[in-house]
Protein backbone atom coordinates (compact mmCIF):
# COMPACT_ATOMS: atom_id res chain seq x y z
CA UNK A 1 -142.63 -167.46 -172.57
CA UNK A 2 -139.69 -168.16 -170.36
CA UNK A 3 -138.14 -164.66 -171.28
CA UNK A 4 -141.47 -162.98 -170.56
CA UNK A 5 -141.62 -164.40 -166.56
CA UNK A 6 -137.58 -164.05 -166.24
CA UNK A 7 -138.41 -160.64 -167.18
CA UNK A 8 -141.69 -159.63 -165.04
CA UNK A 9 -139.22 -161.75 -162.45
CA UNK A 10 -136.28 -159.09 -162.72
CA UNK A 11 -138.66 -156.17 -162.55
CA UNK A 12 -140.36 -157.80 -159.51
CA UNK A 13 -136.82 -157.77 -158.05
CA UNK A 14 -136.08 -154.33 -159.04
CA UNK A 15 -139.50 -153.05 -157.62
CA UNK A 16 -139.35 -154.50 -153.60
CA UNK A 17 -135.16 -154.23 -153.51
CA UNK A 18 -134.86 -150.54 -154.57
CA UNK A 19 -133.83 -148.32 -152.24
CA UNK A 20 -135.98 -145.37 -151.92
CA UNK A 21 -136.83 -142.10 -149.50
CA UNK A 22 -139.84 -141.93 -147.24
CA UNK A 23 -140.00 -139.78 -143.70
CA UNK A 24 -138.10 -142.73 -141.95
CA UNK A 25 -135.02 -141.57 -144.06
CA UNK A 26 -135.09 -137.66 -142.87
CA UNK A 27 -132.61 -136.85 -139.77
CA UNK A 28 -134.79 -136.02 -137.24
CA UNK A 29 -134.36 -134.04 -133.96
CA UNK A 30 -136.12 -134.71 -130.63
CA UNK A 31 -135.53 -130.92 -130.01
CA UNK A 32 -134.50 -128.14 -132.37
CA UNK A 33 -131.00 -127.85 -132.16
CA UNK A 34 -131.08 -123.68 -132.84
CA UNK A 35 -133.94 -121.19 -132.38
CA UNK A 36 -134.35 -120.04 -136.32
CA UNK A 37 -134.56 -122.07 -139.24
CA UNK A 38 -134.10 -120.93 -142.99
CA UNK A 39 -136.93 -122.61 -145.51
CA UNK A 40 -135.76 -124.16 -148.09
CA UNK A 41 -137.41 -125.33 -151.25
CA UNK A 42 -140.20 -127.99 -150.66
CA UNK A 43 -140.47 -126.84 -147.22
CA UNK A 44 -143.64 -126.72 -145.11
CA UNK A 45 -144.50 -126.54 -141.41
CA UNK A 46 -145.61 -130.07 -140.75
CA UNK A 47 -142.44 -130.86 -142.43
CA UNK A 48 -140.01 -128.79 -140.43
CA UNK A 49 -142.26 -129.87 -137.40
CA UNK A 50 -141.97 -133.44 -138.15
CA UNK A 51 -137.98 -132.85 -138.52
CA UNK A 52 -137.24 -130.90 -134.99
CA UNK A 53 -139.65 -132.96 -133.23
CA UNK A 54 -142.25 -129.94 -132.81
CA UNK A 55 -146.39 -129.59 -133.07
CA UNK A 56 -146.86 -127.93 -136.37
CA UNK A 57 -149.78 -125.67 -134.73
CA UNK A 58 -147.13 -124.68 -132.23
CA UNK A 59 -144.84 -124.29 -135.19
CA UNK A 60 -147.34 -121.77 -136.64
CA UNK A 61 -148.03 -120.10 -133.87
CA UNK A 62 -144.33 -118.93 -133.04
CA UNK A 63 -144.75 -117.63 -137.07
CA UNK A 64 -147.94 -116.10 -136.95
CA UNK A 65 -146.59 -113.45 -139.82
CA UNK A 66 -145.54 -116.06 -142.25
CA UNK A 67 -148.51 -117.70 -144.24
CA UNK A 68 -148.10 -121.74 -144.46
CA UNK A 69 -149.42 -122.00 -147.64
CA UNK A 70 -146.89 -119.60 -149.02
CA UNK A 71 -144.15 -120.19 -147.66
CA UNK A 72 -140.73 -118.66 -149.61
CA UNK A 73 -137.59 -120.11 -150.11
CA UNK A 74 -134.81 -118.29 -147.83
CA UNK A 75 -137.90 -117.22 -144.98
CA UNK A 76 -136.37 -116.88 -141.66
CA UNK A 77 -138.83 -118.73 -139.04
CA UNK A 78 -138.60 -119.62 -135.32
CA UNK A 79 -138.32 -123.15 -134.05
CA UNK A 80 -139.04 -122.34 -130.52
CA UNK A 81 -139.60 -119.33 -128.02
CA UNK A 82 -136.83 -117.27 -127.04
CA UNK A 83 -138.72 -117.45 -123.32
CA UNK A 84 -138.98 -113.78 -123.55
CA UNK A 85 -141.82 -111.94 -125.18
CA UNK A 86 -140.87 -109.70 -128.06
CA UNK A 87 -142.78 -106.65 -126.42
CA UNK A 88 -140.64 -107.27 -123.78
CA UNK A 89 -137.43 -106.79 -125.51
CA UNK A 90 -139.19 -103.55 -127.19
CA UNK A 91 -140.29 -102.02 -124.08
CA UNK A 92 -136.89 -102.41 -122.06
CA UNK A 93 -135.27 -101.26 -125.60
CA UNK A 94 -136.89 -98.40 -124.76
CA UNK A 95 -136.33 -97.72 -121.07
CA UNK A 96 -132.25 -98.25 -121.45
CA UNK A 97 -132.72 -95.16 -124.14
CA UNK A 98 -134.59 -93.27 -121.46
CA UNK A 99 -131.80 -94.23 -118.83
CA UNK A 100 -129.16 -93.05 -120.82
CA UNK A 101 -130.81 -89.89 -122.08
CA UNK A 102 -131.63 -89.13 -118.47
CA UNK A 103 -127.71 -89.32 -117.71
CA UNK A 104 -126.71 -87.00 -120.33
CA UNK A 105 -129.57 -84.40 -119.22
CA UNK A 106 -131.94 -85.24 -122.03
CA UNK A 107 -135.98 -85.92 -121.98
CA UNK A 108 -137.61 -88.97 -122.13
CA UNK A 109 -138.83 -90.19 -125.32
CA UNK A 110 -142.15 -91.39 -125.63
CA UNK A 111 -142.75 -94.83 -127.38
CA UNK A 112 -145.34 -94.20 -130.02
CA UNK A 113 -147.48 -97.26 -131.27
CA UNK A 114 -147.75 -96.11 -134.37
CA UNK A 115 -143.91 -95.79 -134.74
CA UNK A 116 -143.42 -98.82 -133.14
CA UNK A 117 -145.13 -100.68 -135.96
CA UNK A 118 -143.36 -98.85 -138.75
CA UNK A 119 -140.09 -100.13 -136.53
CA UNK A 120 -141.85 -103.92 -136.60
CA UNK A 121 -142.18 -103.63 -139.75
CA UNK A 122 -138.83 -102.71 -141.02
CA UNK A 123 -137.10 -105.74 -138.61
CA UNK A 124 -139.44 -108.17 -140.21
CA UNK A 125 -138.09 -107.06 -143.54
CA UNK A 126 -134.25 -107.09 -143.00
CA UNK A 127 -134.92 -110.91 -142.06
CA UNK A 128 -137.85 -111.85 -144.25
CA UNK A 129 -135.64 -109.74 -147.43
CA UNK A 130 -132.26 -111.06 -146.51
CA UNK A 131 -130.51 -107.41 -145.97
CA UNK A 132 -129.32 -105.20 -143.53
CA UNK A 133 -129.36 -101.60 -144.08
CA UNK A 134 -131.13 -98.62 -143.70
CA UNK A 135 -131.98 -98.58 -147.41
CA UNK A 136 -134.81 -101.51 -147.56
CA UNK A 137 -135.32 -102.62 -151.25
CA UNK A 138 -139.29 -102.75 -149.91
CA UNK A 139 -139.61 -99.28 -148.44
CA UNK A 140 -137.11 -97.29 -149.12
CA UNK A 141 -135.22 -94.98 -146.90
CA UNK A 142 -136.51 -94.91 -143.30
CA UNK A 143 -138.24 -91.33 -144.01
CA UNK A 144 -140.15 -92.51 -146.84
CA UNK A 145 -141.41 -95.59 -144.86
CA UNK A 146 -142.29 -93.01 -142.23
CA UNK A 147 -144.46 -91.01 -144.98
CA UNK A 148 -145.46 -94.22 -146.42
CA UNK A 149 -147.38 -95.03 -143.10
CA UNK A 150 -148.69 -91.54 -142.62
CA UNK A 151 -146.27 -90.65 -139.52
CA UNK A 152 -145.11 -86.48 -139.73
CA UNK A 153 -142.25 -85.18 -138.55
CA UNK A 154 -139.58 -82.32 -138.47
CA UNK A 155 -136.23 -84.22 -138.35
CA UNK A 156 -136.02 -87.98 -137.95
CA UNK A 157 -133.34 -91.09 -137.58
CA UNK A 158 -132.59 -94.49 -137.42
CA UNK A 159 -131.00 -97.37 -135.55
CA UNK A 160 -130.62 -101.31 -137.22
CA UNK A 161 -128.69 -103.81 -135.55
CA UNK A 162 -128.59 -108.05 -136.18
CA UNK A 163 -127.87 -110.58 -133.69
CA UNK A 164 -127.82 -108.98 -130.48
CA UNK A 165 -129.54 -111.00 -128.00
CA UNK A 166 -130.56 -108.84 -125.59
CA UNK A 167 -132.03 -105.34 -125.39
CA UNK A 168 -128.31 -104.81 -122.83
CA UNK A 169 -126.62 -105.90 -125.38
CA UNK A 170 -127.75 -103.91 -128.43
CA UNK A 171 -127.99 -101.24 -126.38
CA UNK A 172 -124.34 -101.42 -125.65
CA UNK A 173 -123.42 -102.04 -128.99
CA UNK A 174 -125.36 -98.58 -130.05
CA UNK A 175 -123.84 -97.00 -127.66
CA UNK A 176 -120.10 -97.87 -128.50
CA UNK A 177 -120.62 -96.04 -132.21
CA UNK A 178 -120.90 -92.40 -132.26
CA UNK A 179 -123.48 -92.40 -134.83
CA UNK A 180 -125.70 -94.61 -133.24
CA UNK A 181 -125.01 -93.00 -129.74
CA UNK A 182 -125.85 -89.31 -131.60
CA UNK A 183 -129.41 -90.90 -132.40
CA UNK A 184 -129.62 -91.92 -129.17
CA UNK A 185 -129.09 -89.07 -127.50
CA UNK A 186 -130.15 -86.55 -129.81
CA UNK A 187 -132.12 -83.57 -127.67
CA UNK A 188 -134.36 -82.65 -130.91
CA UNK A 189 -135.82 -86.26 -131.17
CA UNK A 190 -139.09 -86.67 -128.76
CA UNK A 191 -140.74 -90.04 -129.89
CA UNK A 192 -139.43 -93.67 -130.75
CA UNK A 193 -140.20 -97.04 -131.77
CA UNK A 194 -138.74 -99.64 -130.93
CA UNK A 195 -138.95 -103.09 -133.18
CA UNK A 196 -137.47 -106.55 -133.23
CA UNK A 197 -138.00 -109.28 -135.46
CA UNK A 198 -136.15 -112.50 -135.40
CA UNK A 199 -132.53 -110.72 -133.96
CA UNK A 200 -133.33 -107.57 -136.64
CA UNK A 201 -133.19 -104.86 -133.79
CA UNK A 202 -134.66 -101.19 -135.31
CA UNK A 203 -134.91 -97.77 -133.46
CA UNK A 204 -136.54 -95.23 -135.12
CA UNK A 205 -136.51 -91.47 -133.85
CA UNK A 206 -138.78 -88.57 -134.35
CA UNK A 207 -139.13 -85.16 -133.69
CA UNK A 208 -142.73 -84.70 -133.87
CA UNK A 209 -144.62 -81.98 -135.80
């Protein structure tokens, strides 16, 4: 009997003195200490919220593409607001093209929704996929992404760039290579889009049909 209760005893101590893991345990940030955040296994949003100090519906709401209850390992998501709208970025993307089109005697281009999404959509996948190239393992080239969402054309071309953080400053960057500047101010090409995703910057030229 008295090696029964020195037993239940030990496993009494064992129980209440074992160190263990609960929330108290996680480093915790008042603020998020970067703007993006990679998702790692086990990960949801009230978790990362809870970590970085966030609302979780806020949380969501700066990733309104990426679906909480699926969310992957290796997902790129945004802890808080760059302070400028990604439209924004797009738009003046757009009007340092037409500036320096202008100065080399060239037409406007004319920023096409439709190509615009396709562009979206191909930013969102060099993060989202972990890549960077024209070559998506999703879409393809960037001409069969342009069939694949029903946009004709005669001749057509792309610009990618990662981790610029400013439309000035990818714009400079395109600029300084001579196959991104050709794009740019290529007199055949009439239409763009323009999309960023997460610091994936992607131009995408058309001549239209």
């Amino acid at each position: 009997m008295k090696k029964i209760s020195l037993f239940l005893l030990l496993i009494a101590l064992f129980v209440f003195h074992a160190p263990f893991v609960n929330a108290q345990s996680i480093k915790t940030f008042k603020e998020p200490p970067f703007e993006f955040y990679k998702v790692s296994k086990g990960d949801s949003f009230w978790y990362i919220a809870q970590r970085y100090g966030l609302d979780y519906k806020k949380l969501m709401n700066l990733n309104p593409d990426v679906d909480p209850n699926n969310m992957q390992v290796g997902d790129v998501i945004r802890l808080k607001s760059s302070g400028t709208p990604v439209k924004n970025f797009e738009e003046e993307v757009v009007r340092l093209v037409n500036l320096e089109r202008a100065a080399n005697g060239l037409s406007s281009v004319m920023h096409r929704a439709d190509i615009k999404s396709v562009a979206e959509k191909k930013a969102m996948d060099m993060i989202n996929s972990n890549y960077f190239s024209h070559e998506s393992p999703n879409y393809g080239s960037p001409f069969q992404m342009l069939k694949t969402f029903d946009i004709s054309y005669q001749s057509a071309g792309e610009n990618i760039a990662k981790g610029q953080k400013s439309p000035k400053e990818v714009m400079d960057s395109w600029m300084n290579s001579p196959g991104h500047r050709a794009n740019i101010l290529n007199g055949k090409y009439n239409c763009i889009g323009v999309g960023y995703y997460n610091g994936a910057w992607v131009q995408l030229f058309i001549q239209s049909t």
